[in-house]
N, C-alpha and C. Protein backbone atom coordinates (compact mmCIF):
# COMPACT_ATOMS: atom_id res chain seq x y z
N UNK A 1 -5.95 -1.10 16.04
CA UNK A 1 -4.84 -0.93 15.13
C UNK A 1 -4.14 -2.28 14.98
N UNK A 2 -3.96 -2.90 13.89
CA UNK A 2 -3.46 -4.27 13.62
C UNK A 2 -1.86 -4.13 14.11
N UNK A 3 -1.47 -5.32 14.93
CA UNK A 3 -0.22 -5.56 14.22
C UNK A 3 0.78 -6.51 14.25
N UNK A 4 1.84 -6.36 13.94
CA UNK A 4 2.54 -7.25 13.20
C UNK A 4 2.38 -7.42 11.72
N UNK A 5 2.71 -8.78 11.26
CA UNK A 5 2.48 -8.62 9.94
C UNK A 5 1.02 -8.98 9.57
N UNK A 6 0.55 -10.06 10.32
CA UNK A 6 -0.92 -10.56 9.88
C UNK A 6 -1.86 -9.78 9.83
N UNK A 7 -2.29 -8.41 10.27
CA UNK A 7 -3.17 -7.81 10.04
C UNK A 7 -4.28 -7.75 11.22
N UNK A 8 -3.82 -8.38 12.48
CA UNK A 8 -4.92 -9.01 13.67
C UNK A 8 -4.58 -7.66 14.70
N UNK A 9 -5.41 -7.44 14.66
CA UNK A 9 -5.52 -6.45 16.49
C UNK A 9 -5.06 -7.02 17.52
N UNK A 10 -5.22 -6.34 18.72
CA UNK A 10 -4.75 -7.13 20.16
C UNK A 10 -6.01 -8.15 20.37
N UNK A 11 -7.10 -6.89 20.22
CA UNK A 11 -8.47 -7.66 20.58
C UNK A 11 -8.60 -8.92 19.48
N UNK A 12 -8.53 -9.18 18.40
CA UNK A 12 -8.75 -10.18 17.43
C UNK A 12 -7.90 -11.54 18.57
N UNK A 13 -6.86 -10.56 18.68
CA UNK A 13 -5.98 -11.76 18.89
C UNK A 13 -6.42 -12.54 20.38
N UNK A 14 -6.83 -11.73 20.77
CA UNK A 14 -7.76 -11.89 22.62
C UNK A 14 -8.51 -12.90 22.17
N UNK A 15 -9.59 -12.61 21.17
CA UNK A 15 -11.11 -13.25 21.14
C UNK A 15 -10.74 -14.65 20.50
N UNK A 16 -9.58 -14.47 19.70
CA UNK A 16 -9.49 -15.10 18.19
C UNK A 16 -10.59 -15.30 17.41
N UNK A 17 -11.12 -14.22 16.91
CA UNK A 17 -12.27 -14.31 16.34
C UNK A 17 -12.06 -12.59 15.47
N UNK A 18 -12.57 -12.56 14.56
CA UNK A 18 -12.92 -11.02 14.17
C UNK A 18 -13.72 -10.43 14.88
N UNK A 19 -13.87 -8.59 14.90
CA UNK A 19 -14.56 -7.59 15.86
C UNK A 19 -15.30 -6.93 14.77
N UNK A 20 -16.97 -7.44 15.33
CA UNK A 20 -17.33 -6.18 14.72
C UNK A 20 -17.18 -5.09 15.33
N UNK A 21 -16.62 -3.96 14.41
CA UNK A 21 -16.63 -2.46 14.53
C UNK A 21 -16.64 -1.32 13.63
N UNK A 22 -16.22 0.03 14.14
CA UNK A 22 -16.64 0.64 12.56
C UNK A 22 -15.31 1.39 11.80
N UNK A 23 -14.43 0.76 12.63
CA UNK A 23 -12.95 1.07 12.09
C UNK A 23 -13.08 0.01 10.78
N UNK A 24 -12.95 0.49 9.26
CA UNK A 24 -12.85 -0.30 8.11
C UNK A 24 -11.55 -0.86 8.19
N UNK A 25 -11.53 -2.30 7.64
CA UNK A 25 -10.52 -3.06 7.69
C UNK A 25 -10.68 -3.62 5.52
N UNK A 26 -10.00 -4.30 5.61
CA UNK A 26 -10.07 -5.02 3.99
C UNK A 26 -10.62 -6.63 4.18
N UNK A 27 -11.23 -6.40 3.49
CA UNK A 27 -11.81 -7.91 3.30
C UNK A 27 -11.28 -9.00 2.88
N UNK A 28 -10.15 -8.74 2.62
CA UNK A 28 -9.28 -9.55 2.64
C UNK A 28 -9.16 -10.52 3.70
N UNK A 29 -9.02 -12.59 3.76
CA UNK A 29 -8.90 -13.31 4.79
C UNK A 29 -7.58 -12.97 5.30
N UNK A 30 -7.68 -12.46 6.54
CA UNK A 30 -6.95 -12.67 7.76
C UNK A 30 -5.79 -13.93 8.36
N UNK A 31 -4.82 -13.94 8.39
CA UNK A 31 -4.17 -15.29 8.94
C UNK A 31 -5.08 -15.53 10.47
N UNK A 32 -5.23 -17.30 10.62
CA UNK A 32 -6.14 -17.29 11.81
C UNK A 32 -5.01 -17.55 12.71
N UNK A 33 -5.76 -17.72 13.75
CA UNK A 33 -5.02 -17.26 15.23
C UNK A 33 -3.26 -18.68 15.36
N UNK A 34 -3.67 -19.79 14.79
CA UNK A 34 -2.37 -20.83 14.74
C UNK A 34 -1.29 -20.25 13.93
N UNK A 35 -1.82 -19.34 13.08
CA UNK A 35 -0.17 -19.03 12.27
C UNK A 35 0.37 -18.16 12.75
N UNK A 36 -0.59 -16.89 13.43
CA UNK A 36 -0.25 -15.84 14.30
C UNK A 36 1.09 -16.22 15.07
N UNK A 37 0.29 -17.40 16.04
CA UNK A 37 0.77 -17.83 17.53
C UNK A 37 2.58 -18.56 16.67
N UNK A 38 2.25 -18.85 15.37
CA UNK A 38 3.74 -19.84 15.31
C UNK A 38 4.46 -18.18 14.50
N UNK A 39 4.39 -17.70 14.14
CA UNK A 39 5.25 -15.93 13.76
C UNK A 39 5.35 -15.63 14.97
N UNK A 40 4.56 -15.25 16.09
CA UNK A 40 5.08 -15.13 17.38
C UNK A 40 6.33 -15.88 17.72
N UNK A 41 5.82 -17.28 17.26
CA UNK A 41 7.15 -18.47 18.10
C UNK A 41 8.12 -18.16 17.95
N UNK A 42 8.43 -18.10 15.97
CA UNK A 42 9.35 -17.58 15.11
C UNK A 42 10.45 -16.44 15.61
N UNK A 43 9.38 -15.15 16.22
CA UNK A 43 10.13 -13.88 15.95
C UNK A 43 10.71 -13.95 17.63
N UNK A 44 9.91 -14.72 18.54
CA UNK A 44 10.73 -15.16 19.84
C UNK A 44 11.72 -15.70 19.69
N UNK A 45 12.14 -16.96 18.93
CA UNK A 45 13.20 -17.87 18.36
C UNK A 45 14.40 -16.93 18.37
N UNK A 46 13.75 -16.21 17.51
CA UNK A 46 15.12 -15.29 16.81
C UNK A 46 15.66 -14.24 17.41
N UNK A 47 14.58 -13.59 18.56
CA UNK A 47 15.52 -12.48 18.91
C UNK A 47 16.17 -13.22 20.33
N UNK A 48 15.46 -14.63 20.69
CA UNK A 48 16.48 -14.88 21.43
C UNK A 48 17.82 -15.75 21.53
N UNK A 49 17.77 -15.87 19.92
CA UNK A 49 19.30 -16.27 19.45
C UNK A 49 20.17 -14.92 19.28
N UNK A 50 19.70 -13.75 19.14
CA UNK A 50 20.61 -12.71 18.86
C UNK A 50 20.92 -12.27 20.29
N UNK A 51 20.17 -12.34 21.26
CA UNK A 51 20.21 -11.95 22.54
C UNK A 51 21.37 -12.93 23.80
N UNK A 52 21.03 -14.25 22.88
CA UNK A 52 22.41 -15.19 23.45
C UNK A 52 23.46 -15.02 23.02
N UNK A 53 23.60 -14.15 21.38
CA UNK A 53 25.23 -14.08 21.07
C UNK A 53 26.09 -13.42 22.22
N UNK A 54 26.01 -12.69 22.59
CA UNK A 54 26.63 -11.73 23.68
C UNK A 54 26.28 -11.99 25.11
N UNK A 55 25.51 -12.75 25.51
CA UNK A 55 25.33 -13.37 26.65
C UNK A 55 26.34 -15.01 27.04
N UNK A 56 26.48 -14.70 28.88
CA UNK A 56 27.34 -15.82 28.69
C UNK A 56 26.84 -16.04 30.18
N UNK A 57 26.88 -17.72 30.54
CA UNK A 57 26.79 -17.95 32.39
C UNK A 57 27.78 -17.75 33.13
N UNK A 58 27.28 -17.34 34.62
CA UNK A 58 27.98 -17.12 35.13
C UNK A 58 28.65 -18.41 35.42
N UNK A 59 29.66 -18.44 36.29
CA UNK A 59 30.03 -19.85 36.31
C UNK A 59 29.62 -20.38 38.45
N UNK A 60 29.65 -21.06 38.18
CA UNK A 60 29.43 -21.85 39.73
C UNK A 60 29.81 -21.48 40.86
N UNK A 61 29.23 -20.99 41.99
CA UNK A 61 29.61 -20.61 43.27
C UNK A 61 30.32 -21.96 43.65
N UNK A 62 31.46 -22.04 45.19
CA UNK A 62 31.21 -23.51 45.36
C UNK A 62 31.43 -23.01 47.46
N UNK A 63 30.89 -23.84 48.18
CA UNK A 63 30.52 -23.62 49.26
C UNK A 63 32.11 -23.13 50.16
N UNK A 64 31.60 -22.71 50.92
CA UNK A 64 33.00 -21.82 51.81
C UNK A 64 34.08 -20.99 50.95
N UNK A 65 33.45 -20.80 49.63
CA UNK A 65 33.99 -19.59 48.90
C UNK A 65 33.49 -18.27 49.61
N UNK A 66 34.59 -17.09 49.57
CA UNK A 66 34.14 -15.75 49.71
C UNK A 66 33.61 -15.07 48.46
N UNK A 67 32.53 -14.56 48.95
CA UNK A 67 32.23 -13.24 47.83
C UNK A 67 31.76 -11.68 48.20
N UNK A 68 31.54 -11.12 47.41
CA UNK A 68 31.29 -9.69 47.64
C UNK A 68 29.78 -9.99 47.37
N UNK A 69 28.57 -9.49 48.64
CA UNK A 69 27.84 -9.36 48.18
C UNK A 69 26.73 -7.99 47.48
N UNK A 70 26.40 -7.85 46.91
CA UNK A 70 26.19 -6.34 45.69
C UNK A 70 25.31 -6.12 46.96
N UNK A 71 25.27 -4.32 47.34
CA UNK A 71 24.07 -3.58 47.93
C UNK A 71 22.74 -3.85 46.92
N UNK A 72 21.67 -3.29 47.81
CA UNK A 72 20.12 -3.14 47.32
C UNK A 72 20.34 -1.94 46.12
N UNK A 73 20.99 -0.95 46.58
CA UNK A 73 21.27 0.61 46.09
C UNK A 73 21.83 0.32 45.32
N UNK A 74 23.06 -0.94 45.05
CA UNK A 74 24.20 -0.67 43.80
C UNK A 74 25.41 0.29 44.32
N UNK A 75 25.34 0.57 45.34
CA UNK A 75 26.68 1.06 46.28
C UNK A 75 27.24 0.86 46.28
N UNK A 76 28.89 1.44 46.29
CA UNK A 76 30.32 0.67 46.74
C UNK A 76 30.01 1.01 48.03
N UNK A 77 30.57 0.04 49.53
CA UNK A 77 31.41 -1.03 48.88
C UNK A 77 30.09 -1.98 49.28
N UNK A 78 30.72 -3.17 48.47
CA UNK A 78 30.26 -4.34 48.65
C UNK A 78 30.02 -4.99 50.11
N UNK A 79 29.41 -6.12 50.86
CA UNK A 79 29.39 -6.79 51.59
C UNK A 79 30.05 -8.29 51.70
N UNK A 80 31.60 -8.32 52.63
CA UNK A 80 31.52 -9.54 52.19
C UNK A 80 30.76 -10.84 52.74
N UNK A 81 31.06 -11.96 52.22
CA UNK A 81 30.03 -12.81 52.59
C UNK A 81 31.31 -13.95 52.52
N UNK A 82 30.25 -15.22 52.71
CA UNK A 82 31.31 -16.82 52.50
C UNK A 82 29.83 -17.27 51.98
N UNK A 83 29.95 -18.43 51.39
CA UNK A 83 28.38 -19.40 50.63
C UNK A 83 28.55 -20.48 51.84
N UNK A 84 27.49 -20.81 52.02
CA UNK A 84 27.18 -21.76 53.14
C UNK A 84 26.61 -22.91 52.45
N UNK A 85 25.81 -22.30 51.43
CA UNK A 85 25.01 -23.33 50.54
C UNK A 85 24.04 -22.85 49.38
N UNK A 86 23.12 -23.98 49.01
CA UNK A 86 22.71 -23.71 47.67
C UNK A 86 21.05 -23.31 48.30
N UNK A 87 20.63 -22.74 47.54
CA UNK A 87 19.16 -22.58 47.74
C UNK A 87 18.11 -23.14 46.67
N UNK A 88 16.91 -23.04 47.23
CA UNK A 88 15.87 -24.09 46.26
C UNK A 88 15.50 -23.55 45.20
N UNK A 89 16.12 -21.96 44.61
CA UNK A 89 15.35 -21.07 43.79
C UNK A 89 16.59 -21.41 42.86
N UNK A 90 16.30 -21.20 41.63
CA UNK A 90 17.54 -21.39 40.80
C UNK A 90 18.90 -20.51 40.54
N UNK A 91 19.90 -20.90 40.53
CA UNK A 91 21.04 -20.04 40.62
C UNK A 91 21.17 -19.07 41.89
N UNK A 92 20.53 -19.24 43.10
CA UNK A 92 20.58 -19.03 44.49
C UNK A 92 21.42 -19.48 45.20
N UNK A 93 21.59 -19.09 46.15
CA UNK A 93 23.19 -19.10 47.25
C UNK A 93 22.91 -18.70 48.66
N UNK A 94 22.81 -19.38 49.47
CA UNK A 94 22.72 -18.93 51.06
C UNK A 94 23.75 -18.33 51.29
N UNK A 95 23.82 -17.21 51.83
CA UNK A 95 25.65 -16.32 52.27
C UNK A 95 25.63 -16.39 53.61
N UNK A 96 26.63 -16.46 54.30
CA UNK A 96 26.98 -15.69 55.54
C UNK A 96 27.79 -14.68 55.34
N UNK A 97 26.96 -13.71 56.23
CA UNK A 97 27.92 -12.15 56.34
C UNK A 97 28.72 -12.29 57.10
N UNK A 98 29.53 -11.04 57.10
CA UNK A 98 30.28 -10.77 58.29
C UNK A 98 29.81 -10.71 59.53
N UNK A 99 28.74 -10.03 59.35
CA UNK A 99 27.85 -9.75 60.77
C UNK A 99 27.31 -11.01 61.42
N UNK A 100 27.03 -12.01 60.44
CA UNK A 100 26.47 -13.74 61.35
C UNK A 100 25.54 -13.87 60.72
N UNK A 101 24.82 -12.91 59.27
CA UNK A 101 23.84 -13.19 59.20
C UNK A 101 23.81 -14.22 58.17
N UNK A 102 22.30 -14.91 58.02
CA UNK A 102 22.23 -15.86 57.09
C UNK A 102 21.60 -15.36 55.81
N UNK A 103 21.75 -14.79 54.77
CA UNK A 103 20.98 -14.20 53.70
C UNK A 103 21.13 -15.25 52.15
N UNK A 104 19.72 -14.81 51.17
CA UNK A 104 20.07 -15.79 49.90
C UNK A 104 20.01 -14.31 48.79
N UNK A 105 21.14 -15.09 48.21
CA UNK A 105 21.32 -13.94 46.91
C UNK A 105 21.21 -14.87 45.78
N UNK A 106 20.64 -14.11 44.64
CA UNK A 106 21.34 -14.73 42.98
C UNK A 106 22.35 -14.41 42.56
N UNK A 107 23.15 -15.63 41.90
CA UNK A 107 24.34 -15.46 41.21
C UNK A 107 24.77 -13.80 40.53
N UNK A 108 23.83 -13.30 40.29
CA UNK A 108 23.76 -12.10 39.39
C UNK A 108 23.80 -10.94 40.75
N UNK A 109 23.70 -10.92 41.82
CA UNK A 109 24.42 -9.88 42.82
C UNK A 109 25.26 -10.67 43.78
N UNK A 110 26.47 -11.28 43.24
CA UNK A 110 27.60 -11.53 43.88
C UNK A 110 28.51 -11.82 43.21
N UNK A 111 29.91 -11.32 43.54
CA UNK A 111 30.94 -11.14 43.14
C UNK A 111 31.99 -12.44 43.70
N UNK A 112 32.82 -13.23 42.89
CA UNK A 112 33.90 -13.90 43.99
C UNK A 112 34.89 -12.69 44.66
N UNK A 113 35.14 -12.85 45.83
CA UNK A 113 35.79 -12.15 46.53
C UNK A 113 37.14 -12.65 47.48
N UNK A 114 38.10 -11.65 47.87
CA UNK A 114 39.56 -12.07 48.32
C UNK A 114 39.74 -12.38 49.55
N UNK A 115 38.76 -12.18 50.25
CA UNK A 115 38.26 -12.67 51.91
C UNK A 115 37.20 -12.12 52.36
N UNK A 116 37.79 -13.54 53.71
CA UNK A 116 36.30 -12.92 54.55
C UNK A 116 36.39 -13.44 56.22
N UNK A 117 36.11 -12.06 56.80
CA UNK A 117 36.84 -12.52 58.20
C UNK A 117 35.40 -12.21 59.06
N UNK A 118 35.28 -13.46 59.64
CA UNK A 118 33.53 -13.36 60.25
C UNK A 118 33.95 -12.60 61.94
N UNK A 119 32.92 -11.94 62.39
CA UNK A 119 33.28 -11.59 63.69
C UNK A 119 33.10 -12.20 64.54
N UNK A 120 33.88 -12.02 65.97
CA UNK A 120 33.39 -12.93 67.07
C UNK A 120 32.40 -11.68 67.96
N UNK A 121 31.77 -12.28 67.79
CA UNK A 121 30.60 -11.56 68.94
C UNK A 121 30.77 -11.12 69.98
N UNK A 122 30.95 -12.57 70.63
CA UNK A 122 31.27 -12.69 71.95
C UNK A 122 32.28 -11.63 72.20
N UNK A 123 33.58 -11.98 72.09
CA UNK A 123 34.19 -11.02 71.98
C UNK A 123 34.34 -9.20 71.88
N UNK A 124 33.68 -9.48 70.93
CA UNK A 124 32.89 -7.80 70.76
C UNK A 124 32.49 -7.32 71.57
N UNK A 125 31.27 -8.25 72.42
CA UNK A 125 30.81 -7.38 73.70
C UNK A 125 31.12 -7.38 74.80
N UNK A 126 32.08 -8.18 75.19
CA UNK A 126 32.99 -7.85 76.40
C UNK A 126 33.73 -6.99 76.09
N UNK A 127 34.11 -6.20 74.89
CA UNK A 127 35.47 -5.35 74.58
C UNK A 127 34.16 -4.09 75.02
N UNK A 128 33.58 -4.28 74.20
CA UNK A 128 32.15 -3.16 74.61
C UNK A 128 31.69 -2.90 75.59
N UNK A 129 31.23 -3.85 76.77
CA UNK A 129 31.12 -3.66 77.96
C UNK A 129 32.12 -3.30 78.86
N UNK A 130 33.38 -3.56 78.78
CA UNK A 130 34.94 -2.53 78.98
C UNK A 130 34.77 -1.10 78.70
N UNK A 131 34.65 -0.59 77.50
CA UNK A 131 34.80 0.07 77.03
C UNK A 131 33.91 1.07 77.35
N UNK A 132 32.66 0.81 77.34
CA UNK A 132 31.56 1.59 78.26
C UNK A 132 31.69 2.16 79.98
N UNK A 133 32.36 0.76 80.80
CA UNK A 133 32.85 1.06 82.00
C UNK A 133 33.94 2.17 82.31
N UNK A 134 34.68 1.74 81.07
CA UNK A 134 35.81 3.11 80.93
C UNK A 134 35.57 4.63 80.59
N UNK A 135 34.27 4.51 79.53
CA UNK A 135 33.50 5.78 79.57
C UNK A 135 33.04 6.56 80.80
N UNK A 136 32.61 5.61 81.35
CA UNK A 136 31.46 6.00 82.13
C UNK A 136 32.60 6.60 83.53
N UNK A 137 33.35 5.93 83.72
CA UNK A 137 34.21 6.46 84.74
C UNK A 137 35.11 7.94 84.02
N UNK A 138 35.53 8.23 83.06
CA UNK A 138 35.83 8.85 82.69
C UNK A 138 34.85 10.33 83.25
N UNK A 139 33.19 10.25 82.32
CA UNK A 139 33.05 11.12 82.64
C UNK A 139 32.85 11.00 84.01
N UNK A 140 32.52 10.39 85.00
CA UNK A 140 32.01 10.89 86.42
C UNK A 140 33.43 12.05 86.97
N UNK A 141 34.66 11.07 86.38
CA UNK A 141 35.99 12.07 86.91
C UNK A 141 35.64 13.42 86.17
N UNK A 142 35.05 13.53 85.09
CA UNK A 142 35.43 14.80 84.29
C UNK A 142 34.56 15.67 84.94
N UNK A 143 33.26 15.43 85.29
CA UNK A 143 32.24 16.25 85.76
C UNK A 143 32.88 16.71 87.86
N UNK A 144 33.59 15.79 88.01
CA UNK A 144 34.31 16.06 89.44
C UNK A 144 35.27 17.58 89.22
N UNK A 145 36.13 17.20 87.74
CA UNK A 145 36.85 18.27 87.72
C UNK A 145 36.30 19.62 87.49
N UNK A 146 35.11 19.24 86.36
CA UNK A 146 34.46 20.84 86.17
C UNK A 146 33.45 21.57 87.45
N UNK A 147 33.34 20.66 87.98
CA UNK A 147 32.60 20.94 89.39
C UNK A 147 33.45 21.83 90.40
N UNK A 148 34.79 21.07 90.18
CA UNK A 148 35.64 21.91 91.37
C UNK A 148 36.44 23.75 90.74
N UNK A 149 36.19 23.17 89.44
CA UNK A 149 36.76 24.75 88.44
C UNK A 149 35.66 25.27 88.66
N UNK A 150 34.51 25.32 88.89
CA UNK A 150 33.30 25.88 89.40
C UNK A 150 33.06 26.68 90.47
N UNK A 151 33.58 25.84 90.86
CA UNK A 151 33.76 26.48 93.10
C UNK A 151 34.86 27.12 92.56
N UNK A 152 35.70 27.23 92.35
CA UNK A 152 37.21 27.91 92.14
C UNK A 152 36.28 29.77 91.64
N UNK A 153 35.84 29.50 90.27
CA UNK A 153 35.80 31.00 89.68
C UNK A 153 33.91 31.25 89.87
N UNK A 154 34.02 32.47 89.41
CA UNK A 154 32.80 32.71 90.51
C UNK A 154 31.52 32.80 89.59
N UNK A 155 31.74 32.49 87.77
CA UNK A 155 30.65 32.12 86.56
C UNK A 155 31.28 30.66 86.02
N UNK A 156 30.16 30.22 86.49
CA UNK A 156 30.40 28.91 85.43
C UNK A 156 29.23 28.61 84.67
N UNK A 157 29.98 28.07 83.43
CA UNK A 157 29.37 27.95 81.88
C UNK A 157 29.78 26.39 81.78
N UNK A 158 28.51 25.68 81.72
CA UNK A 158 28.57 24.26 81.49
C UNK A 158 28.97 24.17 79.94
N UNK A 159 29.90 22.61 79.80
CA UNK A 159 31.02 22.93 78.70
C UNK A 159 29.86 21.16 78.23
N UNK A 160 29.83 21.86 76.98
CA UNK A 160 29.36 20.81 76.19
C UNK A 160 29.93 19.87 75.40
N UNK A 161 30.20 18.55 74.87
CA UNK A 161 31.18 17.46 74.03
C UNK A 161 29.96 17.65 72.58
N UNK A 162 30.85 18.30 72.19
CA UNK A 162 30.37 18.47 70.41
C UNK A 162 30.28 16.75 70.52
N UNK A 163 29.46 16.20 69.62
CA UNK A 163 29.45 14.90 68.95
C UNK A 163 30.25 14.92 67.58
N UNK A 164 31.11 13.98 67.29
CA UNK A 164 32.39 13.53 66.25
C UNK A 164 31.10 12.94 64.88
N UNK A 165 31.48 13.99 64.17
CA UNK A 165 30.28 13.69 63.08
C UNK A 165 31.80 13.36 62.14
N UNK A 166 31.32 12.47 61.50
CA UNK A 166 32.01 12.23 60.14
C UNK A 166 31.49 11.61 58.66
N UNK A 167 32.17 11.34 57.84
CA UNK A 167 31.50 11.71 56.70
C UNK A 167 31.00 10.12 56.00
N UNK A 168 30.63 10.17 55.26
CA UNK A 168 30.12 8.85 54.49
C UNK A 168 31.76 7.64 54.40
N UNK A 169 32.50 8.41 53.93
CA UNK A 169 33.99 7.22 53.93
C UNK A 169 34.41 7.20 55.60
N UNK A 170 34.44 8.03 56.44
CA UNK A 170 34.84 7.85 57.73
C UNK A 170 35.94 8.83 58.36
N UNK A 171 36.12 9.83 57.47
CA UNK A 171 36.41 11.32 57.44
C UNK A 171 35.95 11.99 58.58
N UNK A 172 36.82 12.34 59.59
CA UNK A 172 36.24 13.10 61.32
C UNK A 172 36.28 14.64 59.91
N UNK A 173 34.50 14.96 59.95
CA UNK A 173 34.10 16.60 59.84
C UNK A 173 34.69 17.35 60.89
N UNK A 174 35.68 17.93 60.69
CA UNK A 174 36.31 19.10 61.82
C UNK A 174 35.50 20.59 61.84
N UNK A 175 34.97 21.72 62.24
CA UNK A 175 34.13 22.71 61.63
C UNK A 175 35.25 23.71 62.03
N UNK A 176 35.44 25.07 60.86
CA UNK A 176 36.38 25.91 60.70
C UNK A 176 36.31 26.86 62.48
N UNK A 177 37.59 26.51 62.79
CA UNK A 177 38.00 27.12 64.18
C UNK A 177 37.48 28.68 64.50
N UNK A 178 37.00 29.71 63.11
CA UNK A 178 36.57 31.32 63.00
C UNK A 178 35.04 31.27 63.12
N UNK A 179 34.04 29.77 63.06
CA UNK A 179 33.01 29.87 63.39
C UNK A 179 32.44 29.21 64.66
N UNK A 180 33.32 29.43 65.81
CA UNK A 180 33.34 28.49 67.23
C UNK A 180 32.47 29.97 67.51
N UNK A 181 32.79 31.18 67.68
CA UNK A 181 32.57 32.76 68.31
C UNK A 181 31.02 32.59 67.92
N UNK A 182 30.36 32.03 66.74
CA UNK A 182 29.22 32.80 66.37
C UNK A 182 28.16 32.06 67.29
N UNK A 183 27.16 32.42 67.82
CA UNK A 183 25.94 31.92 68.50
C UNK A 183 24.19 32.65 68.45
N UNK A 184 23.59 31.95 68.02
CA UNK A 184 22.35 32.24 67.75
C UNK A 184 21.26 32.05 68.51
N UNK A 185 19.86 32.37 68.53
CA UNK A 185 18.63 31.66 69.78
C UNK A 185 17.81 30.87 68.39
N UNK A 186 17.46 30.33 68.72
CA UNK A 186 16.50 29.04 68.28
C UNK A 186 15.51 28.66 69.48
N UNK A 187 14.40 29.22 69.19
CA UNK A 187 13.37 28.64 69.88
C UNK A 187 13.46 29.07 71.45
N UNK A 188 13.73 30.59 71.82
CA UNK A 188 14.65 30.61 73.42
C UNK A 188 15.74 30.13 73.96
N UNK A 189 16.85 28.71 73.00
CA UNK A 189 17.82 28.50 74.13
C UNK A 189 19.12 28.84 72.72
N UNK A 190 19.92 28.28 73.60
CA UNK A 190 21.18 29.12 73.23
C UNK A 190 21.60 27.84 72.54
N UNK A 191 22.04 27.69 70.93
CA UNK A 191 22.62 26.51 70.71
C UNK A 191 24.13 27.24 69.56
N UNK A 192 24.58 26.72 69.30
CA UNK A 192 26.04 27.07 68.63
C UNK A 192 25.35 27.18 67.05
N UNK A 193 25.81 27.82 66.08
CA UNK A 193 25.12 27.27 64.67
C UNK A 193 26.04 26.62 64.33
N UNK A 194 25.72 25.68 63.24
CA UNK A 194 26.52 24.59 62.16
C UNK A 194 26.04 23.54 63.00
């Protein structure tokens, strides 16, 4: 099936040559393959002057600026970042995250942004390794106490710590206080539903 205006197939235009076949065409001469290729040039020219009216650059990252950097998904929220530097690919940007990491984005998934506060690590995991010690003593006391309410009454029912589920924004899921009573078997053991 010819097209464009010259009258050439894909295949004509492949071989640059005419096909014999038994699809009838007109005998009429054909434009050859140089005028084709410059109407191609032409109709490229033009739709990509209409395609620049409404297009515009972005403008220039510049180093130890913050920005937002865009998710894979297109998600809110953003990631922020700081530019560390330029990269070898065009309109590329080395970021640092928050997290320490070193990543390269294009101009076209990053935002300028209103800060950016990097973490201290270090820090972090001594607050963490505290914080664990404090767990951990916690429960040994807690399991002391349910041990001794044990010896005290004469059925004991080991008491389980629901896990704190919460929601995509950071919303603690609370579950309605009238469905604590209900309990089901799954597979022989005894688990709570929801």
């Amino acid at each position: 099936m010819p097209i464009g205006e010259n009258g050439m197939t894909p295949v004509e235009i492949l071989y640059g040559r005419r096909i014999r076949n038994l699809i009838p065409s007109s005998s009429r001469k054909k434009k050859g393959l140089n005028e084709f290729a410059k109407e191609l040039k032409k109709r490229q020219v033009q739709q990509k002057q209409y395609y620049d009216k409404g297009s515009k650059l972005l403008e220039k990252l510049k180093v130890d600026e913050a920005v937002k950097v865009h998710r894979d998904d297109k998600q809110l929220p953003h990631h922020s970042g700081k530019i560390v530097g330029f990269s070898d690919n065009p309109r590329s940007y080395r970021i640092k995250t928050e997290q320490g990491n070193i990543i390269e984005r294009n101009r076209k998934a990053l935002t300028k942004g209103k800060h950016f506060v990097e973490q201290n690590n270090d820090l972090d995991d001594i607050i963490n390794e505290k914080q664990t010690i404090i767990d951990v003593k916690d429960t040994v006391e807690g399991n002391n106490e349910s041990k001794q309410r044990c010896e005290q009454t004469s059925i004991c029912t080991p008491t389980i710590k629901e896990p704190v589920i919460s929601s995509k924004s950071g919303r603690v899921i609370k579950k309605p206080s009238y469905l604590k009573d209900y309990v089901c078997l799954i597979n022989k053991e005894i688990s709570k539903c929801m």
